[in-house]
C-alpha atoms as a PDB file:
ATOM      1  CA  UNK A   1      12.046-107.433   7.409  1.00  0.00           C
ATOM      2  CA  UNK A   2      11.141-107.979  11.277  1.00  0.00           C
ATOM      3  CA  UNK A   3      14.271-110.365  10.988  1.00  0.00           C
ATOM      4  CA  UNK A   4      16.679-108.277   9.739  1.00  0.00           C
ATOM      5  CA  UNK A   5      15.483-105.239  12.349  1.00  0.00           C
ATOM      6  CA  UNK A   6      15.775-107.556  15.062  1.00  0.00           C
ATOM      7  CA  UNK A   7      19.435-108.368  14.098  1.00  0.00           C
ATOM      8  CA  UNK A   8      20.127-104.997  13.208  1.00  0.00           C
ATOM      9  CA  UNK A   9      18.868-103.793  16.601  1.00  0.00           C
ATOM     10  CA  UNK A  10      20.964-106.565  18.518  1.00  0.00           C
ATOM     11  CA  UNK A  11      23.952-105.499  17.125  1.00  0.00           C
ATOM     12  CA  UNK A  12      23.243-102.199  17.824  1.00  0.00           C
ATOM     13  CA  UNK A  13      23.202-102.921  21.446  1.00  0.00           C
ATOM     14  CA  UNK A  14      26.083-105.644  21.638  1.00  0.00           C
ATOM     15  CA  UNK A  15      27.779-102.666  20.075  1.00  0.00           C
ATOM     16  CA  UNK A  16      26.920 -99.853  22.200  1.00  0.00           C
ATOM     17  CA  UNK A  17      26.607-101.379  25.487  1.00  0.00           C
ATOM     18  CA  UNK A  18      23.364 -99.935  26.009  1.00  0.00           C
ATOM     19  CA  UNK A  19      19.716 -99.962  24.977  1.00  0.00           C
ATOM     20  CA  UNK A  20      19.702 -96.084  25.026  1.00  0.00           C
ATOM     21  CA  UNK A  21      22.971 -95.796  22.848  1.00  0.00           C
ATOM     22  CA  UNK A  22      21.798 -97.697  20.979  1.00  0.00           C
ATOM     23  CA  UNK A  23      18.270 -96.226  20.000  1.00  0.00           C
ATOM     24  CA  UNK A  24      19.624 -92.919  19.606  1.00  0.00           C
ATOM     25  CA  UNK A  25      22.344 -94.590  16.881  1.00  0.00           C
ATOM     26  CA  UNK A  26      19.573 -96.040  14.919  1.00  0.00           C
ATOM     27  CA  UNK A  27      16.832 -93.300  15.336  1.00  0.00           C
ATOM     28  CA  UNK A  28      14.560 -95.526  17.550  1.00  0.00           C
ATOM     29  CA  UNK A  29      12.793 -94.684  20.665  1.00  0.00           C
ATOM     30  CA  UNK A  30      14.093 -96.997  23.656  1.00  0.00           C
ATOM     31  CA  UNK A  31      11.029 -98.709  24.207  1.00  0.00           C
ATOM     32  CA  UNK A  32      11.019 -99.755  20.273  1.00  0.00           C
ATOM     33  CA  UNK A  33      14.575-101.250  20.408  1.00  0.00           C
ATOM     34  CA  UNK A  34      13.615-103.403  23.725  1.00  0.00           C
ATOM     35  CA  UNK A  35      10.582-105.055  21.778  1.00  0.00           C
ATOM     36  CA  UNK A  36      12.495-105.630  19.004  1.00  0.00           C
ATOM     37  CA  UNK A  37      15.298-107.181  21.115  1.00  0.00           C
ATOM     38  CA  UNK A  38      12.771-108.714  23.763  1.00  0.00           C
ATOM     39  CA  UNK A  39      11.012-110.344  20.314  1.00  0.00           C
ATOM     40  CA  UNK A  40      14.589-111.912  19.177  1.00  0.00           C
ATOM     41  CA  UNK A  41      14.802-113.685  22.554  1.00  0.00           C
ATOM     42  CA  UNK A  42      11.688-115.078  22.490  1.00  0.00           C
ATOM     43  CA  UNK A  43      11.693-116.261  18.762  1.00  0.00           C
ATOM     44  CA  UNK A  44      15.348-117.695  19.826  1.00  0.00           C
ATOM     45  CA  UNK A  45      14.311-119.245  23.054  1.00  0.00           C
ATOM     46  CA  UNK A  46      17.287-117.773  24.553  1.00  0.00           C
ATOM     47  CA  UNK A  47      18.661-114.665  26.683  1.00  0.00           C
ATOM     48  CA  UNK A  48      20.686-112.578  24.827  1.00  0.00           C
ATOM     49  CA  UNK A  49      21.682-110.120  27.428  1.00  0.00           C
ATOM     50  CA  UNK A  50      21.931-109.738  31.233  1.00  0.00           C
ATOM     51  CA  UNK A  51      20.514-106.362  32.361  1.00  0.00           C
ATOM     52  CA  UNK A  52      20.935-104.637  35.671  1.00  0.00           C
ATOM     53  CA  UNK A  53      20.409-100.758  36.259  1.00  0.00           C
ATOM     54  CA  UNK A  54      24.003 -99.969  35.166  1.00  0.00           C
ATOM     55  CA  UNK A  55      24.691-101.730  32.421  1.00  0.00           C
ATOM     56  CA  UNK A  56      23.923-104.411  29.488  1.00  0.00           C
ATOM     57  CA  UNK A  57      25.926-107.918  28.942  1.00  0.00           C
ATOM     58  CA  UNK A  58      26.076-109.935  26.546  1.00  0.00           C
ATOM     59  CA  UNK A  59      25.429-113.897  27.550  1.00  0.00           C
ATOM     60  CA  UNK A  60      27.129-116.736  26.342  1.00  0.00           C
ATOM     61  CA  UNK A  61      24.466-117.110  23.672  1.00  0.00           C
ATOM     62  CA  UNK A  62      24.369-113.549  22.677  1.00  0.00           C
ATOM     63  CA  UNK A  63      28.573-113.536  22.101  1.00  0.00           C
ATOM     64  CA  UNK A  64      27.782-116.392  19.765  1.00  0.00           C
ATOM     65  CA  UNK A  65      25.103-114.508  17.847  1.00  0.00           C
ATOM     66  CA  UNK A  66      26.826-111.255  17.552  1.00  0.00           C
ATOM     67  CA  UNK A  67      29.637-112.944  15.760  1.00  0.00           C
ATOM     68  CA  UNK A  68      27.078-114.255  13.453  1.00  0.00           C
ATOM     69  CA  UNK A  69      24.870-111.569  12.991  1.00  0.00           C
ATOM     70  CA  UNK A  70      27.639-109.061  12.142  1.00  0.00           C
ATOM     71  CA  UNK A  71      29.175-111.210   9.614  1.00  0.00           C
ATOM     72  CA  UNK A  72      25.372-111.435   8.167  1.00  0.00           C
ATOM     73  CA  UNK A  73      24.822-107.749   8.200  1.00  0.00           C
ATOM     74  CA  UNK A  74      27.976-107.046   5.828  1.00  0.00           C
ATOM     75  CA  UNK A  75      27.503-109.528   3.488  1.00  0.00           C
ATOM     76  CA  UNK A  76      24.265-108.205   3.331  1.00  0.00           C
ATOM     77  CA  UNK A  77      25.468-104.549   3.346  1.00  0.00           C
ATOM     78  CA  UNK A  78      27.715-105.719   0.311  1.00  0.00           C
ATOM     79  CA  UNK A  79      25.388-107.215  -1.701  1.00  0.00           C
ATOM     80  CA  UNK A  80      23.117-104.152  -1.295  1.00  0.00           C
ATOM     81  CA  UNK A  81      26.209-101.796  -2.578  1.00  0.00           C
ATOM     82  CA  UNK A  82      27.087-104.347  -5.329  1.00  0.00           C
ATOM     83  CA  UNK A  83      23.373-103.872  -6.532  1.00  0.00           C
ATOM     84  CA  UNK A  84      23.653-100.587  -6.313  1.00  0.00           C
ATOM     85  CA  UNK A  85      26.401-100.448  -8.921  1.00  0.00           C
ATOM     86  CA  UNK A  86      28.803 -98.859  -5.859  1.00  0.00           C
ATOM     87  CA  UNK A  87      31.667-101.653  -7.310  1.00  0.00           C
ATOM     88  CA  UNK A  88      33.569 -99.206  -8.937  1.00  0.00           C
ATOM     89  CA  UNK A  89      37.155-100.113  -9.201  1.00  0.00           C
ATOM     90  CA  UNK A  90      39.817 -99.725  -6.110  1.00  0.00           C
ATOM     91  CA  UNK A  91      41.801 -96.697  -6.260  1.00  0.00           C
ATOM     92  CA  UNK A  92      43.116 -94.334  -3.968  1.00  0.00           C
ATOM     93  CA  UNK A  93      45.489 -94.792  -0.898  1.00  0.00           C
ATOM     94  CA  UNK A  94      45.084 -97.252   1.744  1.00  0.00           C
ATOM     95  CA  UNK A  95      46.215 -96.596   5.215  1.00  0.00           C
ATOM     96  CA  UNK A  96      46.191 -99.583   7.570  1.00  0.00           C
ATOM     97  CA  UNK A  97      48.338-100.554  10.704  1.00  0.00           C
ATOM     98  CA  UNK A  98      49.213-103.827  12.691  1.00  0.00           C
ATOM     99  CA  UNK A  99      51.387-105.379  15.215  1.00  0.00           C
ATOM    100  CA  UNK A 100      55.071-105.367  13.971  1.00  0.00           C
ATOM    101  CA  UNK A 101      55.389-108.956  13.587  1.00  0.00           C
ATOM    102  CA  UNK A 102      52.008-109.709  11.781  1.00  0.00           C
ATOM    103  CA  UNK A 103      52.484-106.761   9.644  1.00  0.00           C
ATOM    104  CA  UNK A 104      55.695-107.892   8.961  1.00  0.00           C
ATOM    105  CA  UNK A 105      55.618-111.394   8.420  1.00  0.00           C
ATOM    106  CA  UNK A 106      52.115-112.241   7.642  1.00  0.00           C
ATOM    107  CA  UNK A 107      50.013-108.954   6.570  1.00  0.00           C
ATOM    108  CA  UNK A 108      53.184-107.479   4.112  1.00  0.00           C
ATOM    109  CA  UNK A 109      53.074-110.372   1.693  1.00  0.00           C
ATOM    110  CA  UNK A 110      49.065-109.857   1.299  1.00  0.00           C
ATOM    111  CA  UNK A 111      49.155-106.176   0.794  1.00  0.00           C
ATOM    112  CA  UNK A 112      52.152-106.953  -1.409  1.00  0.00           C
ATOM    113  CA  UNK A 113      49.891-109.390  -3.830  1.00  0.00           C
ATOM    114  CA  UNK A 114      46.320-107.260  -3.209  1.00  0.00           C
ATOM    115  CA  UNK A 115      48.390-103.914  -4.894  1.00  0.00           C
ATOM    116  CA  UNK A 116      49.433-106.228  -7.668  1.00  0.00           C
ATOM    117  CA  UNK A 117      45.477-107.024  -8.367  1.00  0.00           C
ATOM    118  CA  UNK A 118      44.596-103.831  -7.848  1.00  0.00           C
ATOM    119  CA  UNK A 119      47.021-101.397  -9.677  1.00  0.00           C
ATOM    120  CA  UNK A 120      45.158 -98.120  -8.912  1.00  0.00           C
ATOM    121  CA  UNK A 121      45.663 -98.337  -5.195  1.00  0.00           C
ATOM    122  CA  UNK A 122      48.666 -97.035  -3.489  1.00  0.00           C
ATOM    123  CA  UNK A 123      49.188 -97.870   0.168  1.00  0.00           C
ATOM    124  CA  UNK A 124      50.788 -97.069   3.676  1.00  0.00           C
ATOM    125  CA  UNK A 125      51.447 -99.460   6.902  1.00  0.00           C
ATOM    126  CA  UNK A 126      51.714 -98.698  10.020  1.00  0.00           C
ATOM    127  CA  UNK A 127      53.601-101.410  11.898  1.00  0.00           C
ATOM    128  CA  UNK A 128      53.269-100.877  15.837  1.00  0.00           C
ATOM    129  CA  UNK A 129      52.520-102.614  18.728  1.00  0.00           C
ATOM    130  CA  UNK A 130      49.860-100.366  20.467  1.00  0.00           C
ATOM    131  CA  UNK A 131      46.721-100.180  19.193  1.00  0.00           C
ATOM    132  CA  UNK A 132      46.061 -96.576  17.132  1.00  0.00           C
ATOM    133  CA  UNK A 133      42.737 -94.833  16.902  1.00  0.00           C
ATOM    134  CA  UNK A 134      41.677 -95.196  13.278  1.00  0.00           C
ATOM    135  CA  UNK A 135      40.026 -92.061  12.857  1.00  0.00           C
ATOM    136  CA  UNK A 136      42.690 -89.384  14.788  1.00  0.00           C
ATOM    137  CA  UNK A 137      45.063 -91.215  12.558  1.00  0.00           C
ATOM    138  CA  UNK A 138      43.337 -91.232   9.398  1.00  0.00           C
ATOM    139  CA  UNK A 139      43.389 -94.836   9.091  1.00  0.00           C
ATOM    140  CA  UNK A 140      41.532 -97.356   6.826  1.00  0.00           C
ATOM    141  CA  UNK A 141      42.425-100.256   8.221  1.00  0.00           C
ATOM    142  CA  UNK A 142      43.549-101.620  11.212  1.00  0.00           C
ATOM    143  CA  UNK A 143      44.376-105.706  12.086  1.00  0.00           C
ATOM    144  CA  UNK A 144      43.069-106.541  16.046  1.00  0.00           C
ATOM    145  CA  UNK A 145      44.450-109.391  17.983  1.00  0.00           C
ATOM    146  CA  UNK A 146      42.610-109.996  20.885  1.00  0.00           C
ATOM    147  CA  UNK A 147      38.822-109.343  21.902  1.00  0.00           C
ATOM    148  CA  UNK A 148      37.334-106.084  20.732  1.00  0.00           C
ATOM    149  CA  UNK A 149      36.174-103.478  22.838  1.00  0.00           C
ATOM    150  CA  UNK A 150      32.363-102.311  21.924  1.00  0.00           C
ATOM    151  CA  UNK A 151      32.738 -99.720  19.271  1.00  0.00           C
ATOM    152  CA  UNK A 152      31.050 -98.370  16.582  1.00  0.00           C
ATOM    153  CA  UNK A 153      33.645 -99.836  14.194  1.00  0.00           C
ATOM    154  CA  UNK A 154      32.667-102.377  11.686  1.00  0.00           C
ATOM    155  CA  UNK A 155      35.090-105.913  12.553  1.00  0.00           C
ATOM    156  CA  UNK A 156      35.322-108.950  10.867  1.00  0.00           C
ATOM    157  CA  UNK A 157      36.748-111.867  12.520  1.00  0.00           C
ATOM    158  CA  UNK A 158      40.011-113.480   9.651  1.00  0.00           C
ATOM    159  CA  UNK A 159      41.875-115.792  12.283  1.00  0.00           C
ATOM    160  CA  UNK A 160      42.271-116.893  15.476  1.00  0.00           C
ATOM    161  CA  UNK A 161      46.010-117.533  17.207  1.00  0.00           C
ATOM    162  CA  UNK A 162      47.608-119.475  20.257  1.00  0.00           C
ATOM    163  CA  UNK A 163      49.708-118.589  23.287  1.00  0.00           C
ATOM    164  CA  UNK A 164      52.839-121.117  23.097  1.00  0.00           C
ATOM    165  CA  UNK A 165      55.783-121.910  25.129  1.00  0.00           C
ATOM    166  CA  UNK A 166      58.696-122.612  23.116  1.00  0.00           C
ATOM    167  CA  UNK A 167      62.614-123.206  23.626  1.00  0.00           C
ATOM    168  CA  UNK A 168      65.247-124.479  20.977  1.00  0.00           C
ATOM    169  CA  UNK A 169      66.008-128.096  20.967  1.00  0.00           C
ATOM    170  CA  UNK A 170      69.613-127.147  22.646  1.00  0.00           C
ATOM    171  CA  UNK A 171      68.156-125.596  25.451  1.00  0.00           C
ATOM    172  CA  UNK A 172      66.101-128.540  25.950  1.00  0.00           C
ATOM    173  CA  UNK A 173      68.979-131.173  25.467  1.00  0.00           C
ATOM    174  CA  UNK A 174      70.960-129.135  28.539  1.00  0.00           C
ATOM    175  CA  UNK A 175      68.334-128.529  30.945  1.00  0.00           C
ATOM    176  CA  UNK A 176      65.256-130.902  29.700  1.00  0.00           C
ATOM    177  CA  UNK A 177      62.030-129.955  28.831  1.00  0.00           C
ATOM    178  CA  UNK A 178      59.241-128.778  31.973  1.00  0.00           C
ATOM    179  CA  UNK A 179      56.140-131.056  32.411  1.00  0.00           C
ATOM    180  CA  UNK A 180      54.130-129.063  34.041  1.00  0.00           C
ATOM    181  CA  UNK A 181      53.193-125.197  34.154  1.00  0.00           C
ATOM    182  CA  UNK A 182      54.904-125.108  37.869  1.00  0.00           C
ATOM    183  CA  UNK A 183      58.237-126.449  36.690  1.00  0.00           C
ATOM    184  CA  UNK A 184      58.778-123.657  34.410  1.00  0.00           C
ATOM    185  CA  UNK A 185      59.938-121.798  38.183  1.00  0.00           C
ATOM    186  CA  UNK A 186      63.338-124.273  37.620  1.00  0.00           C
ATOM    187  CA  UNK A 187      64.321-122.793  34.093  1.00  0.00           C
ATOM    188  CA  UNK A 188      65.929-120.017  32.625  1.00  0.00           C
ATOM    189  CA  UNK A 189      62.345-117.469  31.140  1.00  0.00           C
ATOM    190  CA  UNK A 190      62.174-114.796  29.181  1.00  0.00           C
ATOM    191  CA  UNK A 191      59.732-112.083  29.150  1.00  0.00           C
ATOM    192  CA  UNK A 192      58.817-109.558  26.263  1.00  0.00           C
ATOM    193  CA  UNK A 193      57.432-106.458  28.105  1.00  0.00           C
ATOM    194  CA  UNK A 194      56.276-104.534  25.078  1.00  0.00           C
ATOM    195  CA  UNK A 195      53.418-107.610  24.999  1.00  0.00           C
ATOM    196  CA  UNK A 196      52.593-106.937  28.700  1.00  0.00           C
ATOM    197  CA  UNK A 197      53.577-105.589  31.848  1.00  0.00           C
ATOM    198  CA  UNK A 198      52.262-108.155  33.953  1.00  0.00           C
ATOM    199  CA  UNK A 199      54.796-111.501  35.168  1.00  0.00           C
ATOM    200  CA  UNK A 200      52.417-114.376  34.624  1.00  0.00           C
ATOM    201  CA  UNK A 201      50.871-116.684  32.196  1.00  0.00           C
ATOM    202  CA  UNK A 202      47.766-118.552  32.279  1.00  0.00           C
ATOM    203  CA  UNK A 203      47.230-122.036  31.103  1.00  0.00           C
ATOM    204  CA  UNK A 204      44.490-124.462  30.515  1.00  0.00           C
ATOM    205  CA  UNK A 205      43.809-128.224  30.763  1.00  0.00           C
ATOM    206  CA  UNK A 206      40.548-129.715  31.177  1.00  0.00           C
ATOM    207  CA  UNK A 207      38.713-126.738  31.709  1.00  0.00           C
ATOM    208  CA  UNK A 208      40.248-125.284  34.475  1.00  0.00           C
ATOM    209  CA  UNK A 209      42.642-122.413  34.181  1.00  0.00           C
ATOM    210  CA  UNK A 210      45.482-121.147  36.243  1.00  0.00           C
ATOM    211  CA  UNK A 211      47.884-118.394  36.399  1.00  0.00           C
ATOM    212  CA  UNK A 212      51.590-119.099  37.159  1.00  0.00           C
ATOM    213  CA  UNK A 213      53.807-116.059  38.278  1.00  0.00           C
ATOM    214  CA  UNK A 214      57.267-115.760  36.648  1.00  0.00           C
ATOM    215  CA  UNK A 215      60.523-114.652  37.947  1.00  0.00           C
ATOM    216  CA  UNK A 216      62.169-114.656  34.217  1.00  0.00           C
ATOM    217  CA  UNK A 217      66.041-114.081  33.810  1.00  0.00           C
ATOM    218  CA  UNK A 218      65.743-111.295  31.153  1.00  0.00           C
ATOM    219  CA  UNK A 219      63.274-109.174  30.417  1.00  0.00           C
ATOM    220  CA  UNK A 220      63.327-106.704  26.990  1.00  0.00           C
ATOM    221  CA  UNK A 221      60.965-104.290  25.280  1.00  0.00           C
ATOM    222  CA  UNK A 222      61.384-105.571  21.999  1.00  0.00           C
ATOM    223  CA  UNK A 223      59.680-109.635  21.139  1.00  0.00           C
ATOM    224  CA  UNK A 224      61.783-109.640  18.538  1.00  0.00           C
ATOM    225  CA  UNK A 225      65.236-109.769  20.641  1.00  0.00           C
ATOM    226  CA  UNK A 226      63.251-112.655  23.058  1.00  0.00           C
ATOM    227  CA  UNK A 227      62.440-114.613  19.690  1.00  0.00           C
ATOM    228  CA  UNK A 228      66.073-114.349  18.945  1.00  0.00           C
ATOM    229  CA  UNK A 229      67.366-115.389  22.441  1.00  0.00           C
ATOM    230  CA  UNK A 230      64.925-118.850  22.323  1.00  0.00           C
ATOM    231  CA  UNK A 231      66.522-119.515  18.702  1.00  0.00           C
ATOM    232  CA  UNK A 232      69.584-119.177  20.279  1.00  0.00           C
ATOM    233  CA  UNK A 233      69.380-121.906  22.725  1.00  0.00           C
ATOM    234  CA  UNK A 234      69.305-119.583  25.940  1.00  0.00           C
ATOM    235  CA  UNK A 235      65.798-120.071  27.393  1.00  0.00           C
ATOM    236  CA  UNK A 236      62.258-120.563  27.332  1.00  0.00           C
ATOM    237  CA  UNK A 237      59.665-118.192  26.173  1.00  0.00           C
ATOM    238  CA  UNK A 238      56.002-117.577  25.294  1.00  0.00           C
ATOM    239  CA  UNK A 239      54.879-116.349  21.958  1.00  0.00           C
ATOM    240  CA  UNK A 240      51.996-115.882  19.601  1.00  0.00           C
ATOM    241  CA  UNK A 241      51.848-119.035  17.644  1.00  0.00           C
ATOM    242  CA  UNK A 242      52.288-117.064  14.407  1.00  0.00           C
ATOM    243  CA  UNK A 243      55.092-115.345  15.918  1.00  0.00           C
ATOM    244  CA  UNK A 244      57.499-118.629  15.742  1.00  0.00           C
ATOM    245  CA  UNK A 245      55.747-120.611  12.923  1.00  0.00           C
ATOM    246  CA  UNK A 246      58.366-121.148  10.921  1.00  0.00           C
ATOM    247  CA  UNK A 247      60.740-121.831  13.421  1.00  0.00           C
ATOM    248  CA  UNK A 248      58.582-124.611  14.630  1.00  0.00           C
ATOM    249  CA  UNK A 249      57.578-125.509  11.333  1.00  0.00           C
ATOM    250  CA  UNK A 250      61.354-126.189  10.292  1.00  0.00           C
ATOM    251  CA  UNK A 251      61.949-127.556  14.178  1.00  0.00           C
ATOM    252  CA  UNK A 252      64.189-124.567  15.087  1.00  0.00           C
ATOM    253  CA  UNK A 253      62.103-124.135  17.846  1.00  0.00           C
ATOM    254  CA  UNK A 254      59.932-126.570  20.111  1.00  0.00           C
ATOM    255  CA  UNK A 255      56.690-126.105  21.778  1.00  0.00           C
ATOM    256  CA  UNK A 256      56.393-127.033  25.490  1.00  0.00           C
ATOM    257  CA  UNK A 257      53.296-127.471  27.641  1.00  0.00           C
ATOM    258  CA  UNK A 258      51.206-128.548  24.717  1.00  0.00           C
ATOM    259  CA  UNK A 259      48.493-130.295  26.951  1.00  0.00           C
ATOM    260  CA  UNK A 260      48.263-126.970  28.759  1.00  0.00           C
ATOM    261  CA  UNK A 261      46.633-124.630  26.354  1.00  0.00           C
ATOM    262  CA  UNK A 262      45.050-121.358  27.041  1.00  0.00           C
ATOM    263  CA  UNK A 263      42.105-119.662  25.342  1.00  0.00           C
ATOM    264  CA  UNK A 264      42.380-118.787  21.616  1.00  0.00           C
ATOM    265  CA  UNK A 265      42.788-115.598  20.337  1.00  0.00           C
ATOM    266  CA  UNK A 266      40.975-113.712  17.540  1.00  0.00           C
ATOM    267  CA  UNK A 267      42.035-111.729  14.935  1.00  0.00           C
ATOM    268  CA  UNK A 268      39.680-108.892  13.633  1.00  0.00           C
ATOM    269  CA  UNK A 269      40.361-106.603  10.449  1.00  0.00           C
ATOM    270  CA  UNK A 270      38.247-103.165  11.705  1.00  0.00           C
ATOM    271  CA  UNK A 271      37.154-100.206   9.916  1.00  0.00           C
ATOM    272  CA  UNK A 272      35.156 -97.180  10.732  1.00  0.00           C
ATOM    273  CA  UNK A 273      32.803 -96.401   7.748  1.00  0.00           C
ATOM    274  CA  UNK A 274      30.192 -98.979   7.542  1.00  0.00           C
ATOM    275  CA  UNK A 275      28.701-100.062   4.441  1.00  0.00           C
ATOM    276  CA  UNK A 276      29.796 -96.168   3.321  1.00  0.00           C
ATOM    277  CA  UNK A 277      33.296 -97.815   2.897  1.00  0.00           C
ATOM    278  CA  UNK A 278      35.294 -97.013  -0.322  1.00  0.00           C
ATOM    279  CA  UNK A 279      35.933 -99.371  -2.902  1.00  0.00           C
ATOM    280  CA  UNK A 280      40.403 -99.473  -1.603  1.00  0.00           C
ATOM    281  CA  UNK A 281      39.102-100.213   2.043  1.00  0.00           C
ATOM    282  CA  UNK A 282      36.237-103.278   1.240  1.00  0.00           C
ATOM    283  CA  UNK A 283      38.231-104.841  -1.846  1.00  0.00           C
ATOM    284  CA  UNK A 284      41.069-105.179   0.758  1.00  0.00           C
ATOM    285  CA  UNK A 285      39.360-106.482   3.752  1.00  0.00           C
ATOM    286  CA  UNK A 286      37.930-108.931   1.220  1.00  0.00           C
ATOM    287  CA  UNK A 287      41.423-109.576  -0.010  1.00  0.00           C
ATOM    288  CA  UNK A 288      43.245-109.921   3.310  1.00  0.00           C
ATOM    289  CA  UNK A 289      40.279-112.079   5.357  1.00  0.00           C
ATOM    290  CA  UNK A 290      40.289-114.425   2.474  1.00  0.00           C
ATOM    291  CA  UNK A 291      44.187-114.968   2.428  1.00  0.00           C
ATOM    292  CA  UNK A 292      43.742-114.775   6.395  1.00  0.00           C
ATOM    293  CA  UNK A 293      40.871-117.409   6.721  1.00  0.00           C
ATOM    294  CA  UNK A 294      42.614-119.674   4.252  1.00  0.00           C
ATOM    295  CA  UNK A 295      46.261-119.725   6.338  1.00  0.00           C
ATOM    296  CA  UNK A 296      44.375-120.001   9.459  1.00  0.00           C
ATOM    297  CA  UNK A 297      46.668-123.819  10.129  1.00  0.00           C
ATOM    298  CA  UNK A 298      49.487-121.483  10.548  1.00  0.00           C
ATOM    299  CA  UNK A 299      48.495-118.484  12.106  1.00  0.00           C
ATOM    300  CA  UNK A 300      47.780-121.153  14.650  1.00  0.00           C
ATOM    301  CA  UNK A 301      51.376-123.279  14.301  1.00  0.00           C
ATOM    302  CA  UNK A 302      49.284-126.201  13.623  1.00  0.00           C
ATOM    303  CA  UNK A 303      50.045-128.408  11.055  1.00  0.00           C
END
């Protein structure tokens, strides 16, 4: 029991950002959720959090545990409903959203197969690149790529993804392929701005990172129409690996730069209600993370 309070009352603060927060969301006094927290660090032998006066972070070795201890929690929140005889059969209508291209490509087909299993659902995607508050929009679900903000939203992590450069191989048999980050500067880019505003990438190789600003040759709103442009032979882009595996997959498409990788990217399914979650919004998250977990080589363009 002290276990499972201690982890509790970790999360609770990961979550929140704060000791106070999070004692008043789990009807504690303050001093009772620093003990408990305090008693987690010592039984670990490791700091969980940096504290100044203003605010709480999580360390290295706390980031590591939350991860864990949140994926804990709802299996154990399952179980408890399952034993509780709260398995009643899916039904209802599902609302979920994701990015265009993931809903699209990768999260259609699994909704597609998880209302064949479960007949008495009904369901409704939203499909858009900006990320929607679940409960202004009444939403069930909603697919995350990138790190989550603390919330009081229940996430489980299904994937993780990869920021790749890519051209066609008849853009590369015209103007060759760059070697290094820097000699991108000598070919033709492309730039999606509905992924960001900002002209640079960042890249990786043996631990040390840099950021390379771009001067690219067209610039659109829509990924889609930069996707198009690189399978057309008229530059060089960068992509979630997702985005273009099939095209690199079936060699339509090449990656550059591959000793120069940057930081992987996760992908969270969230939801708002907890272990209170209906039968529709657990059976799918359970459906999807599954399908998600187990396609993970090409979420990743990977073979």
């Amino acid at each position: 029991m002290d276990r499972f309070r201690e982890l509790t009352t970790f999360v609770a603060v990961a979550e929140t950002g704060a000791f106070n927060a999070a004692a008043r969301r789990l009807k504690m006094s303050p001093p009772a959720v620093t003990r408990l927290v305090t008693a987690l660090e010592g039984r670990l032998g490791v700091q969980l959090f940096t504290r100044t006066t203003r605010q709480v972070a999580l360390t290295e070795a706390g980031a590591r545990l939350r991860e864990d201890a949140q994926r804990i929690l709802a299996e154990l929140e399952e179980a408890e409903t399952a034993a509780q005889g709260a398995t009643t059969a899916p039904s209802g209508h599902l609302r979920l959203t994701a990015p265009v291209l993931f809903g699209q490509h990768i999260l259609a087909p699994i909704l597609r197969d998880y209302l064949d299993a479960y007949p008495a659902v009904t369901a409704e995607a939203l499909f858009i690149d900006r990320n929607v508050n679940l409960l202004d929009e009444g939403l069930d679900v909603a697919l995350r790529i990138g790190e989550l903000p603390d919330s009081s939203f229940s996430a489980r992590r299904v994937g993780r993804l990869r920021r790749i450069v890519v051209a066609a191989p008849a853009y590369l048999e015209r103007h060759g392929a760059p070697e290094t980050p820097e000699a991108l500067r000598d070919h033709r880019l492309m730039f999606s701005t509905s992924v960001s505003e900002v002209l640079s990438w960042t890249f990786t190789k043996a631990g040390k990172r840099r950021t390379l600003r771009i001067a690219p040759r067209l610039s659109v709103n829509g990924l889609q129409t930069v996707i198009d442009a690189a399978l057309a032979g008229w530059g060089i882009t960068r992509v979630l690996s997702y985005q273009v595996a099939d095209a690199l997959a079936e060699g339509r498409l090449v990656e550059l730069l591959g000793d120069f990788d940057d930081e992987e990217i996760p992908i969270h399914l969230l939801h708002a209600e907890g272990r209170r979650a209906a039968a529709k919004t657990r059976s799918f998250i359970d459906f999807a993370a599954a399908r998600l977990r187990g396609d993970s080589n090409r979420l990743l363009a990977r073979g």
